[in-house]
N, C-alpha and C. Protein backbone atom coordinates (compact mmCIF):
# COMPACT_ATOMS: atom_id res chain seq x y z
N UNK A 1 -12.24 8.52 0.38
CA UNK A 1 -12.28 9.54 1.39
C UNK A 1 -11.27 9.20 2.49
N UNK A 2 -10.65 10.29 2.87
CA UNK A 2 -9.31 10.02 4.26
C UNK A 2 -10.31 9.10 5.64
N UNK A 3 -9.73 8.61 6.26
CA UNK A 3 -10.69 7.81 6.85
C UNK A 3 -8.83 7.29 8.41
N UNK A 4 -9.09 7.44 9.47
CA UNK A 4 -8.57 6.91 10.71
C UNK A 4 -9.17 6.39 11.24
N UNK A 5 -9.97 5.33 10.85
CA UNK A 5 -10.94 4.28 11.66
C UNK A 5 -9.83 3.27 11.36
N UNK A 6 -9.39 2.81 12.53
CA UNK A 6 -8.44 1.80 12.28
C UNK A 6 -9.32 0.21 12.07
N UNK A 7 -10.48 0.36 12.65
CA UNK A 7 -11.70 -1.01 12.86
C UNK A 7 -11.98 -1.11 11.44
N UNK A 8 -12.06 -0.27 10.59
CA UNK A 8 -12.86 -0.53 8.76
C UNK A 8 -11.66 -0.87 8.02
N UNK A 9 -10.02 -0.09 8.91
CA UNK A 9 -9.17 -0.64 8.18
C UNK A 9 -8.58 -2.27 8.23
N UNK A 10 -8.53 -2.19 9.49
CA UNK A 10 -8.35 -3.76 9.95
C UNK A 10 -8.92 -4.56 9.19
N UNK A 11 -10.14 -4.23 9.23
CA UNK A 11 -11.29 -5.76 8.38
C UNK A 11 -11.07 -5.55 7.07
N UNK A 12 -10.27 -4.57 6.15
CA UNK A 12 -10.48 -4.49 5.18
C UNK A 12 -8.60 -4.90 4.31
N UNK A 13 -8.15 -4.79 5.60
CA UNK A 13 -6.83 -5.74 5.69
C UNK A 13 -6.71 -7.37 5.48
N UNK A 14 -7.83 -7.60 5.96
CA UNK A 14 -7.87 -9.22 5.91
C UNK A 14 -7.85 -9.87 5.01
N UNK A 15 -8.05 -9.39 3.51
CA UNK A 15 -8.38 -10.40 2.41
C UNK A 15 -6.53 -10.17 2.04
N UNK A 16 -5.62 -9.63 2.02
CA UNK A 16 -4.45 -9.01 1.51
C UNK A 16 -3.23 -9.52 2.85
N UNK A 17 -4.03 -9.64 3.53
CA UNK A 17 -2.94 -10.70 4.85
C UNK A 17 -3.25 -11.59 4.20
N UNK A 18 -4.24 -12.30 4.32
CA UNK A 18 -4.41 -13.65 4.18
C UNK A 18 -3.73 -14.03 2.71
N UNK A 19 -4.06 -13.60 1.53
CA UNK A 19 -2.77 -13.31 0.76
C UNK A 19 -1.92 -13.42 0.45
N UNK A 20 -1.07 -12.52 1.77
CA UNK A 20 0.23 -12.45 1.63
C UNK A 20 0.50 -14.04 2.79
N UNK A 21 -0.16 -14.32 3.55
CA UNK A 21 0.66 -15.53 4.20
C UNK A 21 0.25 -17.08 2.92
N UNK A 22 -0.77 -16.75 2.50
CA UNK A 22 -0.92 -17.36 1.89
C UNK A 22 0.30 -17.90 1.08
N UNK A 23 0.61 -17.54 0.29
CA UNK A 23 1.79 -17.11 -0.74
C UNK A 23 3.15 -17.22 -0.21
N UNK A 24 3.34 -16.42 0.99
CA UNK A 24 4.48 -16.21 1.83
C UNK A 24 4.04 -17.24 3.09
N UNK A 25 3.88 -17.84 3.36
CA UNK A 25 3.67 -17.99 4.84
C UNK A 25 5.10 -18.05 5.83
N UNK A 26 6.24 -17.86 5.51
CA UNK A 26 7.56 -17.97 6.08
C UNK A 26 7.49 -16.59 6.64
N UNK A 27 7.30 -15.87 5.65
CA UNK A 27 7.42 -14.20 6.04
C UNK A 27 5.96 -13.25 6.95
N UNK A 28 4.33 -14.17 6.16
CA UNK A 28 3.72 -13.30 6.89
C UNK A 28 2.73 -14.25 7.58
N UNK A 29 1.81 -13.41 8.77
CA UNK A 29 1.46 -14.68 9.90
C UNK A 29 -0.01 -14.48 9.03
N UNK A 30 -0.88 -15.26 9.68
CA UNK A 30 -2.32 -15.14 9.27
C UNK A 30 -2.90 -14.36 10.45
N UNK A 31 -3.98 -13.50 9.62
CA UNK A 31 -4.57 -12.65 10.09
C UNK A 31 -5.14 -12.63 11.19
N UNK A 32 -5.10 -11.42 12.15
CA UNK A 32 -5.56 -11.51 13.50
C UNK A 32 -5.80 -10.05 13.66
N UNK A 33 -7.25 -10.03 14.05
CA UNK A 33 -8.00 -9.01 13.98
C UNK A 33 -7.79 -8.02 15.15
N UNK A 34 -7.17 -8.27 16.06
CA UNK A 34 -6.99 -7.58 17.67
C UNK A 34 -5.58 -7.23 17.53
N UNK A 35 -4.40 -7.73 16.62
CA UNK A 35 -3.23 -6.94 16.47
C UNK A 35 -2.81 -5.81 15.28
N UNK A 36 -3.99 -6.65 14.44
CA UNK A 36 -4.22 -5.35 13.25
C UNK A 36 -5.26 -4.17 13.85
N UNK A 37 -6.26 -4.42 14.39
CA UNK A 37 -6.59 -2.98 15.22
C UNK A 37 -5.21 -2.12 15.86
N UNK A 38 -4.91 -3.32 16.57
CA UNK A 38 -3.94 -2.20 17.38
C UNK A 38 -3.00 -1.54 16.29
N UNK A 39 -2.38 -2.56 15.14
CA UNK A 39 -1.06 -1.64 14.49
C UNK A 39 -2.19 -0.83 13.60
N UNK A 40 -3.26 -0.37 13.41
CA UNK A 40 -4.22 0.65 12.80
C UNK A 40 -4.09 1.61 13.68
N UNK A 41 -4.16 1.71 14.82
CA UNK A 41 -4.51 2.54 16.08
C UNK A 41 -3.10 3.37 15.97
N UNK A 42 -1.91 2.24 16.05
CA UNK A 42 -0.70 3.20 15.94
C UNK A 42 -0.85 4.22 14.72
N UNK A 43 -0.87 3.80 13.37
CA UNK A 43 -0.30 4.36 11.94
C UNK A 43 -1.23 5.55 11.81
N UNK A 44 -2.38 5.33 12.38
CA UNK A 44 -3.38 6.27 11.94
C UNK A 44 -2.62 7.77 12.67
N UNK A 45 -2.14 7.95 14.35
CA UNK A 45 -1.93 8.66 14.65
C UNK A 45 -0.16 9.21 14.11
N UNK A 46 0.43 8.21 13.36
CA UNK A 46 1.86 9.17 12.16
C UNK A 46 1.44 10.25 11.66
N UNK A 47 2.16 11.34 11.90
CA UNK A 47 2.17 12.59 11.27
C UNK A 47 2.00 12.61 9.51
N UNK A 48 3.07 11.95 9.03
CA UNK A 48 3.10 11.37 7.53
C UNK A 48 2.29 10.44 6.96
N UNK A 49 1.73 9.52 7.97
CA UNK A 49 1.10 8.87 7.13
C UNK A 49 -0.95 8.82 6.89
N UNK A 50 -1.17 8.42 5.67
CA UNK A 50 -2.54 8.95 5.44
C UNK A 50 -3.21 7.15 4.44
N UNK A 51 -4.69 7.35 5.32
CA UNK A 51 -5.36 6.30 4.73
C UNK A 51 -6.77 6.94 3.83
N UNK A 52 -6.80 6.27 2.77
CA UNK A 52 -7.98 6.44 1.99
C UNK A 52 -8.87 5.24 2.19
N UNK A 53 -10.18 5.54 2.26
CA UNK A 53 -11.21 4.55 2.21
C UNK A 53 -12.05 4.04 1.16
N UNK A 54 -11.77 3.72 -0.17
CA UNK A 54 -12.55 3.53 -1.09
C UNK A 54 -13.95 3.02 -1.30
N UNK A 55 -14.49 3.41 -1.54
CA UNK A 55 -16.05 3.16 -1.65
C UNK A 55 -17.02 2.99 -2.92
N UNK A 56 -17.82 2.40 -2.86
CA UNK A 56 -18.77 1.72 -4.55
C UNK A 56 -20.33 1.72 -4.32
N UNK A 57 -20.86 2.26 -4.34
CA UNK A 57 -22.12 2.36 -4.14
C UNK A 57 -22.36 2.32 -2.60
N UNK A 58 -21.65 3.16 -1.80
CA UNK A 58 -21.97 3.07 -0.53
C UNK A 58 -21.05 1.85 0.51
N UNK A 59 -21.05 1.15 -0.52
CA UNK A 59 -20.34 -0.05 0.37
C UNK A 59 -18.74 0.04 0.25
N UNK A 60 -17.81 -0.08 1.82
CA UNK A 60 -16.17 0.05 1.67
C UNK A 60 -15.99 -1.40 0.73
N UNK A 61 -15.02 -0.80 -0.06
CA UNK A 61 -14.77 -1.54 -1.45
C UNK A 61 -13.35 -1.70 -0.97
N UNK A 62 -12.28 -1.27 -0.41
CA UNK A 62 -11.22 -1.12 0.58
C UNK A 62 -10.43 0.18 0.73
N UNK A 63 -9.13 -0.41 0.62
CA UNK A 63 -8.04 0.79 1.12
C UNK A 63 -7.13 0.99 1.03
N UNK A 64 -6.45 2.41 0.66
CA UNK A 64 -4.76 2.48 0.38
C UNK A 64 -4.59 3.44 1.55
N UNK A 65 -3.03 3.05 1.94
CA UNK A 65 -2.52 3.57 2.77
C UNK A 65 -1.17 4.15 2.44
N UNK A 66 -0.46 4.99 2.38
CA UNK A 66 0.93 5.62 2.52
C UNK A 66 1.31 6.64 3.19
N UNK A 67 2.60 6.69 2.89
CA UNK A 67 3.46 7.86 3.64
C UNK A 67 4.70 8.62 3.05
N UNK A 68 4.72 9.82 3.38
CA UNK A 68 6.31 10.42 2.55
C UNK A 68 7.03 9.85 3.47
N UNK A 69 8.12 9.78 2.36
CA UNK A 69 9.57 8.93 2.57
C UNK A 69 10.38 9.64 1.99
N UNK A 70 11.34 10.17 2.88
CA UNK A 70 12.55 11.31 2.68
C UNK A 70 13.46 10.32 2.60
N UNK A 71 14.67 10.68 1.75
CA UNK A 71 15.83 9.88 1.42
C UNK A 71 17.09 11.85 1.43
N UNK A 72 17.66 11.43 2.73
CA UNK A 72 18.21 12.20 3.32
C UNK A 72 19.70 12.61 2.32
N UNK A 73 20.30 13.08 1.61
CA UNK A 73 21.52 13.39 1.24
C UNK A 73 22.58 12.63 1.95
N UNK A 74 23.39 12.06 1.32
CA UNK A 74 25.00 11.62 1.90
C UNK A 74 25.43 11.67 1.26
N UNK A 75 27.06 10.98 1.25
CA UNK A 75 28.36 11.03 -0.18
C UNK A 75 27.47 10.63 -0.95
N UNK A 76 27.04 9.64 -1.34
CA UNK A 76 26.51 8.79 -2.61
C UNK A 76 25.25 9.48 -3.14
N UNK A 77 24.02 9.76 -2.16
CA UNK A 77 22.41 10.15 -2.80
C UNK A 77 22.33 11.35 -2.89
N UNK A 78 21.99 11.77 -3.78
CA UNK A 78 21.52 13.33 -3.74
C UNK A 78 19.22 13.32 -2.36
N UNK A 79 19.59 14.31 -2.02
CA UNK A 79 18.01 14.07 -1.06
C UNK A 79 16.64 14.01 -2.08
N UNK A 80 15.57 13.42 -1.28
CA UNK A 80 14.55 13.29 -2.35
C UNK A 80 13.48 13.01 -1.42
N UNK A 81 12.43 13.42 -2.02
CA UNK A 81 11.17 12.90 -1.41
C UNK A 81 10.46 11.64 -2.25
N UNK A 82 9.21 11.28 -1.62
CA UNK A 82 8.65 9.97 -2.22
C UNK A 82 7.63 9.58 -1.58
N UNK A 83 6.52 9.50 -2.13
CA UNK A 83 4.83 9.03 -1.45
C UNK A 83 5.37 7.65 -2.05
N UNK A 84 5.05 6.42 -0.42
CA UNK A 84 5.37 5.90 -0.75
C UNK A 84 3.93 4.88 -0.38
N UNK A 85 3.37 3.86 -1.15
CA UNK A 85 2.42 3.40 -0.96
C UNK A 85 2.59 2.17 0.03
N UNK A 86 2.07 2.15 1.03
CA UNK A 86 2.65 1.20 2.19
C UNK A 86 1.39 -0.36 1.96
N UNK A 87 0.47 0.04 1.82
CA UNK A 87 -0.78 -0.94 1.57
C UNK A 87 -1.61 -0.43 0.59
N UNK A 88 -2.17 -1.01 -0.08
CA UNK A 88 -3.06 -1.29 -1.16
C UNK A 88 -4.10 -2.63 -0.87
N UNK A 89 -5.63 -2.39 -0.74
CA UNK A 89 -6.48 -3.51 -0.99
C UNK A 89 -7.80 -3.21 -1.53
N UNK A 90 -8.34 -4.04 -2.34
CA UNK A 90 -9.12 -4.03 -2.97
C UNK A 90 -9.98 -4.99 -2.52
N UNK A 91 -11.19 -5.15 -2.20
CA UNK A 91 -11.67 -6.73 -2.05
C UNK A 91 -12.51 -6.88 -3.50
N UNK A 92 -12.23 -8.40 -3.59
CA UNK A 92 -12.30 -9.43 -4.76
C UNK A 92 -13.77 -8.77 -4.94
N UNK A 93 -14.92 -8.76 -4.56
CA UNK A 93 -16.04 -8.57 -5.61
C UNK A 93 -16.03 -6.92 -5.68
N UNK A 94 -15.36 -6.27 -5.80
CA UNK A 94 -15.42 -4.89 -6.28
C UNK A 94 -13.74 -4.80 -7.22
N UNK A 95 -13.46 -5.62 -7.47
CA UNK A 95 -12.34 -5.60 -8.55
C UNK A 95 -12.82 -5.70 -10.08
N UNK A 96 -11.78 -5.01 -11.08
CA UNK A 96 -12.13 -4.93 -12.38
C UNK A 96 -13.33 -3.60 -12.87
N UNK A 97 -13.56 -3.15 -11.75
CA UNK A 97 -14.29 -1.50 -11.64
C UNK A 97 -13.42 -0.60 -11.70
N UNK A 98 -12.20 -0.34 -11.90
CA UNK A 98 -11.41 0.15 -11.95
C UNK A 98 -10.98 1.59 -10.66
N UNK A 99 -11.74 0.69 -10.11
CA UNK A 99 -11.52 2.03 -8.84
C UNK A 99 -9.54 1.80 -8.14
N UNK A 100 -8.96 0.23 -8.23
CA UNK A 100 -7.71 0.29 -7.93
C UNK A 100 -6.87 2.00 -8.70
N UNK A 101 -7.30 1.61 -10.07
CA UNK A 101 -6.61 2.96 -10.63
C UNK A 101 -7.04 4.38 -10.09
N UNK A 102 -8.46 4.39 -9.92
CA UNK A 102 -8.87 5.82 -9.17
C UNK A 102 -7.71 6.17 -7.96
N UNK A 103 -8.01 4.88 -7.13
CA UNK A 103 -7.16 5.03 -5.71
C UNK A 103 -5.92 5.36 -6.08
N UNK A 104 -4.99 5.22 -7.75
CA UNK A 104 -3.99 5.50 -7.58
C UNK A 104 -3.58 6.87 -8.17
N UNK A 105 -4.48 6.80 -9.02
CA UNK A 105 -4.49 8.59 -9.76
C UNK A 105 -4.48 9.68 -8.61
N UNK A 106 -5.52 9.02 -7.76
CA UNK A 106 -5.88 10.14 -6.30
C UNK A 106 -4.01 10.64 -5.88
N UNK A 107 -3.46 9.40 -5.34
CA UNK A 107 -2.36 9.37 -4.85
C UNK A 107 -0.63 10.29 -5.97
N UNK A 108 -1.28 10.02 -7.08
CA UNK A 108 -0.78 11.10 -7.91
C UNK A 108 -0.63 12.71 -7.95
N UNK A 109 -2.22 12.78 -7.87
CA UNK A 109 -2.68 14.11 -7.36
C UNK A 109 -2.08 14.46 -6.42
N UNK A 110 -2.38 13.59 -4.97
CA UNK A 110 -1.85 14.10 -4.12
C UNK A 110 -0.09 14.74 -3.70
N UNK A 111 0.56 13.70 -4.34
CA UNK A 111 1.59 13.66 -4.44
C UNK A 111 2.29 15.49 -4.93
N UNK A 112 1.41 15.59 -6.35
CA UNK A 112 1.76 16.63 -7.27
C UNK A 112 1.48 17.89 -6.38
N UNK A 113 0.24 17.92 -5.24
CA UNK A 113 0.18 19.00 -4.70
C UNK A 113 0.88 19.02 -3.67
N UNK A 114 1.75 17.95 -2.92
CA UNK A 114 2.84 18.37 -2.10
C UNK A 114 4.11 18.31 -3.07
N UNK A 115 4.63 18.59 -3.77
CA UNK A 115 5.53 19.28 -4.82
C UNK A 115 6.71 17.76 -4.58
N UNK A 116 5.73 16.78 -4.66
CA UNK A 116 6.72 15.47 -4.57
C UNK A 116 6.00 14.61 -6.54
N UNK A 117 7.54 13.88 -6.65
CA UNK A 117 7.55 13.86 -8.24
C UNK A 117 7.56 12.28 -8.29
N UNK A 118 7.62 11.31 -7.34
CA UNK A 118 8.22 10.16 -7.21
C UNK A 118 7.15 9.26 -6.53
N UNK A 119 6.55 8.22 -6.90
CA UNK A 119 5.65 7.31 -6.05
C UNK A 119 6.47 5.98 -6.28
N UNK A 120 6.85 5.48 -4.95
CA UNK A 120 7.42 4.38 -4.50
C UNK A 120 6.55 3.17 -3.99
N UNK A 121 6.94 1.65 -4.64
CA UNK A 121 5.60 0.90 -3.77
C UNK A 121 6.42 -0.66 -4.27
N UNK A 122 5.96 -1.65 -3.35
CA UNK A 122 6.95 -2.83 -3.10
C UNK A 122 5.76 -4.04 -3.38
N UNK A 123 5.91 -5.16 -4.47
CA UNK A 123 5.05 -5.81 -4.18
C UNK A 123 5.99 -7.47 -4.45
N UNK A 124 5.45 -8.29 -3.85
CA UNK A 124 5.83 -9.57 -3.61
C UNK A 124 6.26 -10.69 -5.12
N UNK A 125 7.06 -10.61 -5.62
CA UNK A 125 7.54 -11.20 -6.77
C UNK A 125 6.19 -12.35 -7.11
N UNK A 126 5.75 -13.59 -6.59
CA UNK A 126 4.34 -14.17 -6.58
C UNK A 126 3.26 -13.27 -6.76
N UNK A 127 2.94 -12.56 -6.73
CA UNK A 127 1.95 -11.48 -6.76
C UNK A 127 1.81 -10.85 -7.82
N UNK A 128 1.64 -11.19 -9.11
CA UNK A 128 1.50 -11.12 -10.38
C UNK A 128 -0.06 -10.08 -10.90
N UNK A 129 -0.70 -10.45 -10.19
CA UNK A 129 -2.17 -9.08 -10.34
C UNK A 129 -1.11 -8.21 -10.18
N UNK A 130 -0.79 -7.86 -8.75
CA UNK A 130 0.18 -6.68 -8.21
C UNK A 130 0.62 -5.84 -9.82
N UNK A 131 1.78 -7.02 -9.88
CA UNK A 131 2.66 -6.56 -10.65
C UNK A 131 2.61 -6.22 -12.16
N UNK A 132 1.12 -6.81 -12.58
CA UNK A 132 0.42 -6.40 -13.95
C UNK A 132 0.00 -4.92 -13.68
N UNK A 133 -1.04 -4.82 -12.81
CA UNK A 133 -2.05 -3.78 -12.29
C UNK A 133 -1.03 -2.11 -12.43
N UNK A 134 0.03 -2.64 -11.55
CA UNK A 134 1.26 -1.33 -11.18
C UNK A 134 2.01 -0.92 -12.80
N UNK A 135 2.35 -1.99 -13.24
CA UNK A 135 3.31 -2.15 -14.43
C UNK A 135 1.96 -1.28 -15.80
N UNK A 136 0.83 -1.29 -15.72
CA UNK A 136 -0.48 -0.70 -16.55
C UNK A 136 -0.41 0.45 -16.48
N UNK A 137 -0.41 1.14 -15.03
CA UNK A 137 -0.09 2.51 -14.73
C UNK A 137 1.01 2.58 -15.21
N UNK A 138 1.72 2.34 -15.57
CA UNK A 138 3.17 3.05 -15.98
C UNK A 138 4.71 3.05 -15.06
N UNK A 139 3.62 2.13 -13.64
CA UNK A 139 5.48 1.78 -13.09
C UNK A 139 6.55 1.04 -13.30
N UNK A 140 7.61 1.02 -13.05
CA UNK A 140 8.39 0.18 -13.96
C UNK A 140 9.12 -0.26 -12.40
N UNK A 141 10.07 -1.29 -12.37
CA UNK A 141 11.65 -1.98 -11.59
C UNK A 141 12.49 -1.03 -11.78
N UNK A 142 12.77 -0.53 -10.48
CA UNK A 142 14.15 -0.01 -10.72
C UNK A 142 15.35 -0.30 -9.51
N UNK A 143 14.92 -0.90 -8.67
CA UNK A 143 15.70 -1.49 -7.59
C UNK A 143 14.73 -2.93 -7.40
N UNK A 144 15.92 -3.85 -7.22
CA UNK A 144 15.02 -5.35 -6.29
C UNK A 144 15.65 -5.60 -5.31
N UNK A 145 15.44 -6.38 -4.64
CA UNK A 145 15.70 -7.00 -3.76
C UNK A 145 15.90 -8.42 -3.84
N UNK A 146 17.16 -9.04 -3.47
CA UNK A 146 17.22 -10.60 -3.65
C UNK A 146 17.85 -11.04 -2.19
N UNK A 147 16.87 -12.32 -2.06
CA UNK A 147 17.81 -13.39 -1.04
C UNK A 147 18.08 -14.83 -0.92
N UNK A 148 18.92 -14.94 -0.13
CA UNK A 148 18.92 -16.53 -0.09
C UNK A 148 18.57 -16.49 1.41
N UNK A 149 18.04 -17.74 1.25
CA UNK A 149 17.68 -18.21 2.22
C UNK A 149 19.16 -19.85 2.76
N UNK A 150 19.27 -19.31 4.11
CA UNK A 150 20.45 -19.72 4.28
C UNK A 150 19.46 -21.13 5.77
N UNK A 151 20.01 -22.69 4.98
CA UNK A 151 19.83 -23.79 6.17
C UNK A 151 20.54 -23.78 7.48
């Protein structure tokens, strides 16, 4: 269900920070509950962007979040739209219920009824659930990203 409670999103952020610093800790900080309210407080009020609240017998099971992403025409791109999935979380004892896929079929749907053909979504090369889970549905690589890290 659509849901702008940035407080159910926050807490339901925490297992997927922790996570990502886990894994990353160069790139992401560990979780802090009073700056993820606040960046909830911002996103919720984006015009484009929209949060779902997933749920399992009553209890928040977690949450996806995205937004359209216009890719404007120049010499090189032709223009395009794109739901693009900004967050994805699931918490660990409601996984393997297959509600991740519900949350993403939803986002399909949705997609199809704003006359957009393209779902875009970025996950952390270490992050191998991620990249099984996405790759099941049927997404594939089609741009990466590489860096060095310079001493």
């Amino acid at each position: 269900m659509p849901t702008k409670d940035p407080f159910i999103l926050a807490e339901l952020n925490r297992p997927v920070q922790n996570l990502h610093h886990e894994k990353y800790p160069e790139f992401f900080k560990v979780y802090d509950e009073t700056v993820s309210i606040a960046f909830f407080k911002r996103q919720v009020e984006r015009p484009n962007w929209s949060a779902f609240l997933v749920q399992l017998d009553g209890n928040n099971a977690g949450y996806v979040s995205y937004f359209i992403k216009e890719y404007h025409e120049n010499p090189f791109r032709k223009s395009y739209k794109a739901i693009y999935i900004d967050q994805i979380s699931i918490l660990e004892d409601f996984k393997g219920h297959g509600i991740g896929k519900k949350v993403m079929l939803k986002i399909e749907e949705d997609a199809k009824i704003a006359g957009i053909d393209l779902i875009e979504l970025s996950y952390w090369e270490l992050n191998k659930e991620a990249k099984g889970f996405y790759e099941h549905l049927g997404y594939h690589t089609y741009t990466r990203i590489a860096g060095k890290k310079l001493s």
